[in-house]
N, C-alpha and C. Protein backbone atom coordinates (compact mmCIF):
# COMPACT_ATOMS: atom_id res chain seq x y z
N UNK A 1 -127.99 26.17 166.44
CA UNK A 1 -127.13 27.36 166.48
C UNK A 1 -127.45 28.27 165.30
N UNK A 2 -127.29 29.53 165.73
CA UNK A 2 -127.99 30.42 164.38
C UNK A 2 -126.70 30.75 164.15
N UNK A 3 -127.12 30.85 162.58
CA UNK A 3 -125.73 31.66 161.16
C UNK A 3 -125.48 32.64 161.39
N UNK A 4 -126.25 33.37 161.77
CA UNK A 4 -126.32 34.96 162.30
C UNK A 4 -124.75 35.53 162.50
N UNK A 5 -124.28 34.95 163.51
CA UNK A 5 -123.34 35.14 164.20
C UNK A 5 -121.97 34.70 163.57
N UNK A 6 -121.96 33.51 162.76
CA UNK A 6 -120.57 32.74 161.64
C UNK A 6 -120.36 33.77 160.61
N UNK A 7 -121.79 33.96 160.30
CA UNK A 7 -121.77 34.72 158.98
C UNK A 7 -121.27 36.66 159.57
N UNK A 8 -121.76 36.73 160.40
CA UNK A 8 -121.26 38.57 161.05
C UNK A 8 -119.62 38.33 160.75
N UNK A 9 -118.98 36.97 162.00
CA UNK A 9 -117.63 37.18 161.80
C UNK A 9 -116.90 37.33 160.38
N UNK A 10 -117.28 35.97 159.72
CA UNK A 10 -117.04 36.00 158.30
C UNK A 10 -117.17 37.35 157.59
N UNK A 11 -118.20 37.86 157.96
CA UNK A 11 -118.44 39.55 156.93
C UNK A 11 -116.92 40.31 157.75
N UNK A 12 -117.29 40.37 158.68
CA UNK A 12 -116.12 41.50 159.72
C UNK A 12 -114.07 40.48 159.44
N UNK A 13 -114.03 39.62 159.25
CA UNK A 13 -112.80 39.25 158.82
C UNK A 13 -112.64 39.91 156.83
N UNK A 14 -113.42 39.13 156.28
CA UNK A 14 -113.50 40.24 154.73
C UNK A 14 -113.36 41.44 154.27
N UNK A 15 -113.86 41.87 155.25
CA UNK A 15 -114.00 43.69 155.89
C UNK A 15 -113.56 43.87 156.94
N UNK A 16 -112.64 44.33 157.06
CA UNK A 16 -111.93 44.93 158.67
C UNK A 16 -112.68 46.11 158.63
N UNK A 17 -113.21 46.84 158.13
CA UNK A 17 -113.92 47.98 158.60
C UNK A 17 -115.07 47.86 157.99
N UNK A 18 -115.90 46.78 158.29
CA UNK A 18 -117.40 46.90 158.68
C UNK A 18 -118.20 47.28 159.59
N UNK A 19 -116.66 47.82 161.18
CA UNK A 19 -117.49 48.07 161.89
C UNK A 19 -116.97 49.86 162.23
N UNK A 20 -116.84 50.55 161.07
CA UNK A 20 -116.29 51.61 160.90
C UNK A 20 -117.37 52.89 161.99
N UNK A 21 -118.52 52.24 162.02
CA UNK A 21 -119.45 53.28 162.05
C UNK A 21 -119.08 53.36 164.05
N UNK A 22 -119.01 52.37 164.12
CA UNK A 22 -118.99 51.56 166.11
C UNK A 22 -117.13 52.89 166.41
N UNK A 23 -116.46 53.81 165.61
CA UNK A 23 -115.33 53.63 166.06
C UNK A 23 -115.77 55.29 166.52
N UNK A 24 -115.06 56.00 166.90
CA UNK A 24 -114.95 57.30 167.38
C UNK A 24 -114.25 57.94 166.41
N UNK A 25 -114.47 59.67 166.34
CA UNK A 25 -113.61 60.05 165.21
C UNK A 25 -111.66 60.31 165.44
N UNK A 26 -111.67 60.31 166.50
CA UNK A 26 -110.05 59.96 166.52
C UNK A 26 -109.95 58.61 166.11
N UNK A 27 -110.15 57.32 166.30
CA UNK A 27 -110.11 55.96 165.68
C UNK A 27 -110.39 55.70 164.39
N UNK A 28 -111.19 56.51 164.27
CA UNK A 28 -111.68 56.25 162.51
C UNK A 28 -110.16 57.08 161.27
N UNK A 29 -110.07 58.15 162.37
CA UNK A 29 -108.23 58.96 161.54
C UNK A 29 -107.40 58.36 161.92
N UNK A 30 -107.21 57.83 162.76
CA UNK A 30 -105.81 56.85 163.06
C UNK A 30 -105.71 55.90 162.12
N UNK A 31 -106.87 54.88 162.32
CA UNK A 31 -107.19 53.79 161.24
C UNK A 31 -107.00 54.25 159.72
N UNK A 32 -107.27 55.44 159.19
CA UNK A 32 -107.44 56.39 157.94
C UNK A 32 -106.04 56.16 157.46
N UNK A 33 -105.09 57.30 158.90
CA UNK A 33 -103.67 57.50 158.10
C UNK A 33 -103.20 55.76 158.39
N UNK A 34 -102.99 54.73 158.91
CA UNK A 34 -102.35 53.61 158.86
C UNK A 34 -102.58 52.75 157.67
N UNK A 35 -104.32 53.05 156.74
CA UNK A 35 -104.90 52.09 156.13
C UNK A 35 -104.86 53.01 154.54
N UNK A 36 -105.21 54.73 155.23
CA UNK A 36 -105.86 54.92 153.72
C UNK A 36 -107.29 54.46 153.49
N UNK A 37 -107.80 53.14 153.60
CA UNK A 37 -108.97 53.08 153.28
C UNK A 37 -110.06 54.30 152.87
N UNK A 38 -110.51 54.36 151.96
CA UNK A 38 -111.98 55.08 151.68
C UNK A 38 -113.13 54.74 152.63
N UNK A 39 -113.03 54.04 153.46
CA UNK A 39 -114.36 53.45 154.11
C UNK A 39 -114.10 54.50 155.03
N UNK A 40 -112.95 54.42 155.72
CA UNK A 40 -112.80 55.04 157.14
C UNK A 40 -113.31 56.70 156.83
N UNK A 41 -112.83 57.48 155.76
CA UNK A 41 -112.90 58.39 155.42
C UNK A 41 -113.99 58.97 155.66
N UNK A 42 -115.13 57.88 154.87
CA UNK A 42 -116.58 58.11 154.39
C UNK A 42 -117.46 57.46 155.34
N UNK A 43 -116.81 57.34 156.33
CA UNK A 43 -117.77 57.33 157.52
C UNK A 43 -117.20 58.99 158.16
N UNK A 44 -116.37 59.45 158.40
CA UNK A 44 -116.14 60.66 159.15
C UNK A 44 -116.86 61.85 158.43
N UNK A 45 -117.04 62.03 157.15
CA UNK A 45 -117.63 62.81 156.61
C UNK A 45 -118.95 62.39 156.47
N UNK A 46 -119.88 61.30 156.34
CA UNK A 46 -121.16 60.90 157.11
C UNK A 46 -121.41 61.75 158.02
N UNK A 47 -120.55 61.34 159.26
CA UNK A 47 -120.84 61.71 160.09
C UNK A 47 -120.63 63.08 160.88
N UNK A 48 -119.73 64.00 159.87
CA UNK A 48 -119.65 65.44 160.17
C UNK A 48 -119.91 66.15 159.08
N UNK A 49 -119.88 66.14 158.07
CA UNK A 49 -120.41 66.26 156.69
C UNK A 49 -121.11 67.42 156.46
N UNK A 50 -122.41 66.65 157.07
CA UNK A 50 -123.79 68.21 156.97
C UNK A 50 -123.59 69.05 157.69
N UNK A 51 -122.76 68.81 159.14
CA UNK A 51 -123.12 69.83 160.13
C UNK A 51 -122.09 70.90 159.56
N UNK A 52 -120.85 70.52 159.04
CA UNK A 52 -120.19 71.17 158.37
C UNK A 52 -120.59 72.17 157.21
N UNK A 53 -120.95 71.61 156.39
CA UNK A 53 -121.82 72.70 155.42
C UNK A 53 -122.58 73.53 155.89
N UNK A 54 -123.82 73.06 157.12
CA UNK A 54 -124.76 74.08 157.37
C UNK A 54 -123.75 75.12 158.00
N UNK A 55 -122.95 75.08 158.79
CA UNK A 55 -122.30 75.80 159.53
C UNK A 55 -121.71 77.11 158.46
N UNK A 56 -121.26 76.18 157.35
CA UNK A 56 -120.03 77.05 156.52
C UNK A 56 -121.41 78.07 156.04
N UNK A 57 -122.92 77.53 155.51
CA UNK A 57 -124.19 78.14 154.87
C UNK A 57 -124.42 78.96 155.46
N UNK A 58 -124.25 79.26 156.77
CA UNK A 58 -125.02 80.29 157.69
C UNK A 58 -124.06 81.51 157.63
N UNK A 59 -122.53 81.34 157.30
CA UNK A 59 -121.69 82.27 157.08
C UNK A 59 -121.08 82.69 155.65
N UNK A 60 -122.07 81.94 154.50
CA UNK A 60 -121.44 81.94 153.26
C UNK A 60 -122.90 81.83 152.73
N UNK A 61 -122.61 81.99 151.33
CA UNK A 61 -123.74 81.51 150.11
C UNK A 61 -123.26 80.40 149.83
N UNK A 62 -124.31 79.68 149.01
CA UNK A 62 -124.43 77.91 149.26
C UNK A 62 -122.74 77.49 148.19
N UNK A 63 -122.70 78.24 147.35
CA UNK A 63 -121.49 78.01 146.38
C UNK A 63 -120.44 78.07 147.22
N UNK A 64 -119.77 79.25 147.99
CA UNK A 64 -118.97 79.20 148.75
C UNK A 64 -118.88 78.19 150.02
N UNK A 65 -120.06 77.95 150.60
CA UNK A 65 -119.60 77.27 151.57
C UNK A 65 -119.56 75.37 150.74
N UNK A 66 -119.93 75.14 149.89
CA UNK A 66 -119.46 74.33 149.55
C UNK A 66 -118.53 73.92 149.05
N UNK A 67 -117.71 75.11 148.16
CA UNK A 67 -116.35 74.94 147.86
C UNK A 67 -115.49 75.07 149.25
N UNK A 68 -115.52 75.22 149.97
CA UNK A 68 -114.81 75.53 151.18
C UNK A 68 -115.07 74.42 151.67
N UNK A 69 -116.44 73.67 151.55
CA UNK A 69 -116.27 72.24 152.92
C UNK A 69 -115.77 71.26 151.80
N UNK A 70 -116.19 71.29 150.43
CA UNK A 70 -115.11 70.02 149.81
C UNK A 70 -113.36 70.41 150.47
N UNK A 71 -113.06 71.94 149.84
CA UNK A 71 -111.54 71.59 150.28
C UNK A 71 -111.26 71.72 151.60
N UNK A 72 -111.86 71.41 152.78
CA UNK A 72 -111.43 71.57 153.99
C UNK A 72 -111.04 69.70 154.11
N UNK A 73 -112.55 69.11 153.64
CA UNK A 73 -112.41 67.58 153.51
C UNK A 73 -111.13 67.18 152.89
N UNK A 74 -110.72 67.65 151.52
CA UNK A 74 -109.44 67.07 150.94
C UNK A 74 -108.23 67.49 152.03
N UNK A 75 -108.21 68.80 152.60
CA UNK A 75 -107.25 68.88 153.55
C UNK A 75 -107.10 67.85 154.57
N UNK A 76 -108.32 67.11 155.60
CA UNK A 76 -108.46 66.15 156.00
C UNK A 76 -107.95 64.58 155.33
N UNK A 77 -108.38 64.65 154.17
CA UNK A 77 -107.81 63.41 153.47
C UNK A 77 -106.14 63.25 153.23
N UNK A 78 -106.06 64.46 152.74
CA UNK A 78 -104.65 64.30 152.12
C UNK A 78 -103.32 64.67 153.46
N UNK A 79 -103.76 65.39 154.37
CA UNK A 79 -103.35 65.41 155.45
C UNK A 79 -103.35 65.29 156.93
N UNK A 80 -104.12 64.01 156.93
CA UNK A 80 -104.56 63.26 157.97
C UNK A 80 -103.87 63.54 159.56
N UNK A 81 -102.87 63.19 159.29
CA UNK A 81 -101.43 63.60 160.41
C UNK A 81 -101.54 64.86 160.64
N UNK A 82 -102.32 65.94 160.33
CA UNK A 82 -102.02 66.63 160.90
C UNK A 82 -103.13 67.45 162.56
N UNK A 83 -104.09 66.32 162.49
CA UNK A 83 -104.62 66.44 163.67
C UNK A 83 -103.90 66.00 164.66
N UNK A 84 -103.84 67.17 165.97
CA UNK A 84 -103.39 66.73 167.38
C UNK A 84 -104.12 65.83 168.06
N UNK A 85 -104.35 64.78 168.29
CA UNK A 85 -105.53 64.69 169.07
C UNK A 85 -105.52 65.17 170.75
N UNK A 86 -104.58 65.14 171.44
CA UNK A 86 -104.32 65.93 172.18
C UNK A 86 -104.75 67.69 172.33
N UNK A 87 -104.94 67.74 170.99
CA UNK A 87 -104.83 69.34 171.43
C UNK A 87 -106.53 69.28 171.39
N UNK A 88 -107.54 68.83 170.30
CA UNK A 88 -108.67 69.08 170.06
C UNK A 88 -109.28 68.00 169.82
N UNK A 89 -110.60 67.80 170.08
CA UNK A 89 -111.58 66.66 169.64
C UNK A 89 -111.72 66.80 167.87
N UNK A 90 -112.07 66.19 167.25
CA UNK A 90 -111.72 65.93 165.92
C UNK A 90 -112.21 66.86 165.06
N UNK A 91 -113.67 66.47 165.78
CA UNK A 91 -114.96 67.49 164.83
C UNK A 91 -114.47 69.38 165.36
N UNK A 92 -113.81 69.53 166.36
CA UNK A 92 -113.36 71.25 166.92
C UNK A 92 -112.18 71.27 166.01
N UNK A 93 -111.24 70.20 165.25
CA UNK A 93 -110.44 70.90 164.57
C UNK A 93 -110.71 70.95 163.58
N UNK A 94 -111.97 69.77 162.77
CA UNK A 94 -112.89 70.00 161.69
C UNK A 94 -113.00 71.14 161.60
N UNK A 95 -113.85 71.70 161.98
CA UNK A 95 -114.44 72.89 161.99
C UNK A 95 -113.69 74.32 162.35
N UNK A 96 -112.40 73.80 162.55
CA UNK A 96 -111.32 75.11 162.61
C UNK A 96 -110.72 75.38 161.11
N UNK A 97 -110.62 74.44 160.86
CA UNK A 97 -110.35 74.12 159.14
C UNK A 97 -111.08 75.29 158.39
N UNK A 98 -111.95 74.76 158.60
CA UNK A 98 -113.37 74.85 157.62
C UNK A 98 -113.56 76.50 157.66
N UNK A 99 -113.49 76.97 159.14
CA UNK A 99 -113.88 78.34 159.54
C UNK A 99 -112.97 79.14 158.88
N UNK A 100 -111.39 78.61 159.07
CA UNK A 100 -110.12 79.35 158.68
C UNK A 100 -110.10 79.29 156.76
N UNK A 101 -110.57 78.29 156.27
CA UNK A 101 -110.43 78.45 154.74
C UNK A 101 -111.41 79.52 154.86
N UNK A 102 -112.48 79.60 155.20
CA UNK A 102 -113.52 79.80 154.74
C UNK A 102 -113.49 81.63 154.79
N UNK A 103 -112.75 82.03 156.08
CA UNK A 103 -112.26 83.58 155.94
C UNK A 103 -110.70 83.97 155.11
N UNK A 104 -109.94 82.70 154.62
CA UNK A 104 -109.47 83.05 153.54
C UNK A 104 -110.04 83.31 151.98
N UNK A 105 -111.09 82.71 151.91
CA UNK A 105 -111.55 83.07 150.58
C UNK A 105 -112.55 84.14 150.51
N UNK A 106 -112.85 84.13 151.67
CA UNK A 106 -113.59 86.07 151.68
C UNK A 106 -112.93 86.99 151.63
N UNK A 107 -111.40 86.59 152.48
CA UNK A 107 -110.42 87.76 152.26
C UNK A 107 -110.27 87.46 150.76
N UNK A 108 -109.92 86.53 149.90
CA UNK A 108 -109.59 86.58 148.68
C UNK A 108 -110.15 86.95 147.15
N UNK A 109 -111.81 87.19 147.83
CA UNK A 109 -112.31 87.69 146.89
C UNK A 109 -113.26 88.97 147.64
N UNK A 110 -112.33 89.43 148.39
CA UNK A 110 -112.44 90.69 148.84
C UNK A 110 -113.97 91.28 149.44
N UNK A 111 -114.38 89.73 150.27
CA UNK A 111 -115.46 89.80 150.90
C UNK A 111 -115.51 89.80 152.23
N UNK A 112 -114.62 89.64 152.69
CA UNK A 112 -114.52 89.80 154.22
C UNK A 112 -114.33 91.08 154.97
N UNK A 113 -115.51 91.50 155.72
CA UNK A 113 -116.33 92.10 156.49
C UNK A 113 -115.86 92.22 158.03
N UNK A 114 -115.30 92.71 158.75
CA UNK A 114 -115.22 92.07 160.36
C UNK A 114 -115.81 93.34 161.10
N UNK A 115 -116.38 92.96 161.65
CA UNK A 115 -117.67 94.44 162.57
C UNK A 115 -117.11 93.73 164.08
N UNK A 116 -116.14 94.99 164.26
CA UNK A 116 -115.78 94.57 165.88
C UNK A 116 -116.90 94.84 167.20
N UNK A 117 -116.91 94.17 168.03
CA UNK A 117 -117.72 94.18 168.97
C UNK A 117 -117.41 94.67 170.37
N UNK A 118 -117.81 95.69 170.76
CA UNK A 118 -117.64 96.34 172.65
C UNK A 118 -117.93 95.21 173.34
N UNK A 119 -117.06 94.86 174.11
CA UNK A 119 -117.83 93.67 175.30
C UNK A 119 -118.63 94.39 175.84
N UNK A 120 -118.43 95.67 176.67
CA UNK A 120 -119.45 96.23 177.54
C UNK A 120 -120.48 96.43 176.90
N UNK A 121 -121.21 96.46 175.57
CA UNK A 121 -122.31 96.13 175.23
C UNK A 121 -123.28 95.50 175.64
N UNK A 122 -122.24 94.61 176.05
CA UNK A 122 -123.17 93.02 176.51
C UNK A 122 -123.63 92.56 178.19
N UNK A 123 -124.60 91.84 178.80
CA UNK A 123 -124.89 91.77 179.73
C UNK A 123 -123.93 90.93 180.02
N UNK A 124 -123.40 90.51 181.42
CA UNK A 124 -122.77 89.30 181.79
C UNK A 124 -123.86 88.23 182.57
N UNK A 125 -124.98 88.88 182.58
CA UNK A 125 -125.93 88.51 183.51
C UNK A 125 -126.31 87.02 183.03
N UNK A 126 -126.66 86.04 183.47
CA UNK A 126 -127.27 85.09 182.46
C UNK A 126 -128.56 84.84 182.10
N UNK A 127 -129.48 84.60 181.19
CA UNK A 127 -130.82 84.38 181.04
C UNK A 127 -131.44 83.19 180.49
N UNK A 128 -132.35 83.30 180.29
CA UNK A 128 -133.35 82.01 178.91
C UNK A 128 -132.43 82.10 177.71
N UNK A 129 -131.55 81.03 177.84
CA UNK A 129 -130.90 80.94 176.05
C UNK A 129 -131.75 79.90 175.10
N UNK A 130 -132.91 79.69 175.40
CA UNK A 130 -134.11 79.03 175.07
C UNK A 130 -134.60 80.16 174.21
N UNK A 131 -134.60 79.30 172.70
CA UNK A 131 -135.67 80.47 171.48
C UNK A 131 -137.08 79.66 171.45
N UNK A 132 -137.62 79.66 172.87
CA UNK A 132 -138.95 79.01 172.91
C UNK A 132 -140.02 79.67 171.57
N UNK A 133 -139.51 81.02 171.19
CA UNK A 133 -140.26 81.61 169.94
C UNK A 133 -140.04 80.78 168.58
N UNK A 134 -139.01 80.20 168.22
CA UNK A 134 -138.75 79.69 167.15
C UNK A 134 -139.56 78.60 166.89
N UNK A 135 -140.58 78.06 168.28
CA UNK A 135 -141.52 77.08 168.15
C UNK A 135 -142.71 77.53 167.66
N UNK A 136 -142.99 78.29 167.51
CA UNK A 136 -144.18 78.41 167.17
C UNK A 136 -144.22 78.77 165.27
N UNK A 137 -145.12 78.62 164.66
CA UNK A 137 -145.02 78.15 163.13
C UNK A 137 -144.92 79.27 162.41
N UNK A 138 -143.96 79.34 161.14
CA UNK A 138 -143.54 80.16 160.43
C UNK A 138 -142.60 81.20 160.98
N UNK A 139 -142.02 80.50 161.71
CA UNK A 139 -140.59 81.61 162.09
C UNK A 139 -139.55 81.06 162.30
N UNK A 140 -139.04 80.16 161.48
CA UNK A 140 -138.11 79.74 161.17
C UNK A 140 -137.21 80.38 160.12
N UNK A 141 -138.37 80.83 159.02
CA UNK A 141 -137.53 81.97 157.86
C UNK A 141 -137.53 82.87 158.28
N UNK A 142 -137.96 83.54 159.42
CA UNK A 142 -137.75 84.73 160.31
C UNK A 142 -136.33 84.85 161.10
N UNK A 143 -136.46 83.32 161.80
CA UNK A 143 -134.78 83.79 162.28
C UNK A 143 -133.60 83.45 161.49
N UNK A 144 -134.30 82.58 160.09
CA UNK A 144 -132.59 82.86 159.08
C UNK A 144 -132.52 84.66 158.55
N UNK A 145 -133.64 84.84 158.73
CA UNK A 145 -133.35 86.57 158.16
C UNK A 145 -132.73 87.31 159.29
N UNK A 146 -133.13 87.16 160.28
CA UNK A 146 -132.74 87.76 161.47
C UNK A 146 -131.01 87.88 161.86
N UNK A 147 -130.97 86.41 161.53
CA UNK A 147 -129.54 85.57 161.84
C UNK A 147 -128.65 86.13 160.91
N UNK A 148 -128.81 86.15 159.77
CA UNK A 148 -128.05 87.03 158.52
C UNK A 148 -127.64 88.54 158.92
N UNK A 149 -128.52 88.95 159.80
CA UNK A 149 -128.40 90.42 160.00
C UNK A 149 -127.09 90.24 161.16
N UNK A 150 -126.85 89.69 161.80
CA UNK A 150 -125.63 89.65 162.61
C UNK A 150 -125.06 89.51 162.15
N UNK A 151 -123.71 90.08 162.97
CA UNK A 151 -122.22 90.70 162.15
C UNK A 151 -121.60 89.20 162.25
N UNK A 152 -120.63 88.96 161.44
CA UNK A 152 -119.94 87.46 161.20
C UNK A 152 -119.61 86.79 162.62
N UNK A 153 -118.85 87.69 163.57
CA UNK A 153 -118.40 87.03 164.80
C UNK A 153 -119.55 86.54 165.63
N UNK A 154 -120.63 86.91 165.97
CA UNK A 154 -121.62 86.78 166.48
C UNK A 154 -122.44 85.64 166.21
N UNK A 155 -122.41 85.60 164.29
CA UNK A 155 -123.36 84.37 164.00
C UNK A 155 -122.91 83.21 164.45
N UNK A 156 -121.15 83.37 163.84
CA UNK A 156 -120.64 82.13 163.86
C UNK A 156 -120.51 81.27 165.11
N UNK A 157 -120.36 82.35 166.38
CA UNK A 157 -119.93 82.46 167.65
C UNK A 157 -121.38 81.80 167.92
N UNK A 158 -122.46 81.61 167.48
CA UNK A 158 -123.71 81.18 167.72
C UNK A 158 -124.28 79.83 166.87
N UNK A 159 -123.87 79.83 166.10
CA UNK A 159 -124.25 79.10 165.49
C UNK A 159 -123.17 77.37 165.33
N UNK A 160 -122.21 78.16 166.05
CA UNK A 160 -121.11 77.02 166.30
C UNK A 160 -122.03 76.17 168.18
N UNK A 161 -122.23 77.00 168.39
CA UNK A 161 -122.87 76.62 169.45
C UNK A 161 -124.20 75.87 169.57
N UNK A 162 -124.83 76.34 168.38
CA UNK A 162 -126.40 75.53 168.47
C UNK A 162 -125.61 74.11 167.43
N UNK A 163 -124.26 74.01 167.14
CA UNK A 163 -124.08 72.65 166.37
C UNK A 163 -123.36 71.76 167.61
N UNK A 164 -123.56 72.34 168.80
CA UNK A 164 -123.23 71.58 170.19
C UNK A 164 -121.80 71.48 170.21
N UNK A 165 -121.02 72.61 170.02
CA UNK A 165 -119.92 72.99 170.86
C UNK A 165 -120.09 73.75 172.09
N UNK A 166 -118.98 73.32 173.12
CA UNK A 166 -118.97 73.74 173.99
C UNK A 166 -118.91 75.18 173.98
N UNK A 167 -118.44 75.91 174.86
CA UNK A 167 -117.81 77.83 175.06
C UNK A 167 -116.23 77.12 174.66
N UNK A 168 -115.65 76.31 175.14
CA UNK A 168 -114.46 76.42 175.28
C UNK A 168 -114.15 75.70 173.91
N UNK A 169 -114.57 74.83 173.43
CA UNK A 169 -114.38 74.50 171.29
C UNK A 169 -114.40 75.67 170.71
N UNK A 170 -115.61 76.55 171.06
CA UNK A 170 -115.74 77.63 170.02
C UNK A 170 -114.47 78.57 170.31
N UNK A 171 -114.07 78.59 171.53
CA UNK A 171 -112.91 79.48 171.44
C UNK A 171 -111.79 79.05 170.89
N UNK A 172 -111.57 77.84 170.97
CA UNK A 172 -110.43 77.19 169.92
C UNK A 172 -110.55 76.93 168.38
N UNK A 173 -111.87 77.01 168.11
CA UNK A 173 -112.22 77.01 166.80
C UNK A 173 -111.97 78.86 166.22
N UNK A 174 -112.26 79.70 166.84
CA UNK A 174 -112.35 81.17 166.47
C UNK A 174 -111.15 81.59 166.76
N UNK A 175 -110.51 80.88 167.75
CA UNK A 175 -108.74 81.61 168.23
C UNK A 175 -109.41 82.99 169.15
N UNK A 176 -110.86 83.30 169.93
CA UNK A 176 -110.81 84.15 170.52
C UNK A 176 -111.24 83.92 172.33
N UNK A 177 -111.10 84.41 172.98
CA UNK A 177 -110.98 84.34 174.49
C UNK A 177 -112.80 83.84 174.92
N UNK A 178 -112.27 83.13 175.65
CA UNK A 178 -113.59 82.41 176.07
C UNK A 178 -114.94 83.08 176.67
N UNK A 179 -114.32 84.71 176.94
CA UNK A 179 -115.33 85.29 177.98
C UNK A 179 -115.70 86.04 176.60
N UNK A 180 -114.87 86.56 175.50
CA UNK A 180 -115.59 87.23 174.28
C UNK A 180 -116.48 86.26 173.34
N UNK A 181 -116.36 85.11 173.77
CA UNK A 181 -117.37 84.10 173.11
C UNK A 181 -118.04 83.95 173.97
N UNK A 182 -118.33 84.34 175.07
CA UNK A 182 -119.64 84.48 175.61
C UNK A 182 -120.21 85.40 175.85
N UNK A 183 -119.56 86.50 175.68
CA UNK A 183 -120.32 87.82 175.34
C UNK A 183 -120.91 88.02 173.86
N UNK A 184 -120.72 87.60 172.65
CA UNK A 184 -120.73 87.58 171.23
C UNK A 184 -122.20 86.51 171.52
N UNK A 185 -122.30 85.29 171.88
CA UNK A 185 -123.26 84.62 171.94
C UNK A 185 -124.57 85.37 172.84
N UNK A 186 -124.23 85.99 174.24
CA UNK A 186 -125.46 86.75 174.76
C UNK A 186 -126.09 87.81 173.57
N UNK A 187 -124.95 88.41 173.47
CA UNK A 187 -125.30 89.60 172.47
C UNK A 187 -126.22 89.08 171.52
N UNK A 188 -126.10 88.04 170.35
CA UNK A 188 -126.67 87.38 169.30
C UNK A 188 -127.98 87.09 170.04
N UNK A 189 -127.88 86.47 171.06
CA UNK A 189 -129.44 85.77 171.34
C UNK A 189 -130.45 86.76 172.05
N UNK A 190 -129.68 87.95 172.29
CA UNK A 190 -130.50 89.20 172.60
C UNK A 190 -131.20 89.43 171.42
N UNK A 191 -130.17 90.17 170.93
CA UNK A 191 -130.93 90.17 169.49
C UNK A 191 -131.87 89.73 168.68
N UNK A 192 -131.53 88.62 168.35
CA UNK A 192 -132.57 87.64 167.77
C UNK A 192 -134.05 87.80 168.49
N UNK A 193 -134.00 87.64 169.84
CA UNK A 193 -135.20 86.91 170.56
C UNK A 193 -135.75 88.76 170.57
N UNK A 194 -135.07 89.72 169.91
CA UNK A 194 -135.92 90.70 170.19
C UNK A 194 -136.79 91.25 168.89
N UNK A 195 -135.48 90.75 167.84
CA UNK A 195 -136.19 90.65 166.47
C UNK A 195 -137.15 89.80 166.13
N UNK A 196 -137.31 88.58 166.62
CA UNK A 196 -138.04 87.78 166.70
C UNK A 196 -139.53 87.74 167.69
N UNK A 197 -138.98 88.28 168.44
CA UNK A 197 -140.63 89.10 169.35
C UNK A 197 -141.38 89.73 168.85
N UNK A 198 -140.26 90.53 167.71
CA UNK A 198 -141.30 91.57 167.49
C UNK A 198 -141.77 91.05 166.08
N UNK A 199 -141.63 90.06 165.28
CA UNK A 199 -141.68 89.33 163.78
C UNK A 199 -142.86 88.59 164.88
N UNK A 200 -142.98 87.83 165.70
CA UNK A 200 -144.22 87.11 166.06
C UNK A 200 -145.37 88.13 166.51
């Protein structure tokens, strides 16, 4: 008979959350507010962590969006209970957090910008949301320049999307109507793929 298996249980009775990584992020906050544990914590931020920062980076400079994803995290820590899980998947209210500090401290240091957008601008038509251009080499610092040039609703509205939210997260993450988050996203990837046509 192999140890393998005496010795796993033995580790997993010592550690009730050795198997922190195996849980989902509603299980890992439930377990959080009942235990407190640091483990549970520091697996959820593992595991949403970066996508969080890049997200906050693409709409901030690296200072800001990092002061904004530490205190979105302590908001998470220190107020655990206050996710619905009912209302949102964990990482969509993550990232509602994060979005909402993150246009309070632009309003607060008197950086916030909002460039409203015409829907009728936009096609309803649907197309290639494929940036088959971004494959080819050295245009990657082309479309962070590109991407910068879009107005805040647009990036975010896009860039929440290439971090694999649905249409319908991003509208609960932005608080705006599902058909203007899909007009804000055509619009952006027009753009891009035209700035980017013409940069290749």
């Amino acid at each position: 008979m192999s140890l393998a298996n005496p010795l796993k249980h033995w580790w997993q009775s010592k550690n009730p959350f050795s198997n922190a990584t195996h849980l989902s992020d509603a299980e890992l906050l439930l377990q959080y507010i009942h235990s407190r544990h640091p483990e549970l914590m520091e697996a959820l931020i593992s595991r949403h962590g970066d996508a969080l920062y890049h997200f906050l980076l693409t709409l901030a400079d690296a200072f800001l969006a990092e002061d904004v994803s530490q205190h979105t995290w302590l908001k998470v820590i220190e107020k655990p209970n206050a996710y619905q899980r009912k209302t949102a998947k964990f990482r969509t209210w993550l990232f509602t957090l994060g979005r909402n500090g993150l246009i309070d401290e632009l309003r607060r240091l008197a950086r916030w910008e909002w460039q409203p957008i015409e829907e009728d601008e936009v096609s309803t038509d649907d197309h290639d949301d494929n940036f088959s251009v971004l494959e080819r080499e050295g245009l990657q610092q082309a479309f962070d320049e590109a991407l910068m040039v879009l107005p805040f609703a647009q990036r975010e509205a896009l860039m929440l999307q290439l971090e694999g939210f649905a249409l319908e997260d991003i509208s609960t993450i932005t608080g705006d109507g599902f058909e203007t988050i899909k007009s804000r996203i055509r619009f952006a990837r027009k753009t891009l793929k035209e700035r980017l046509e013409v940069m290749a």
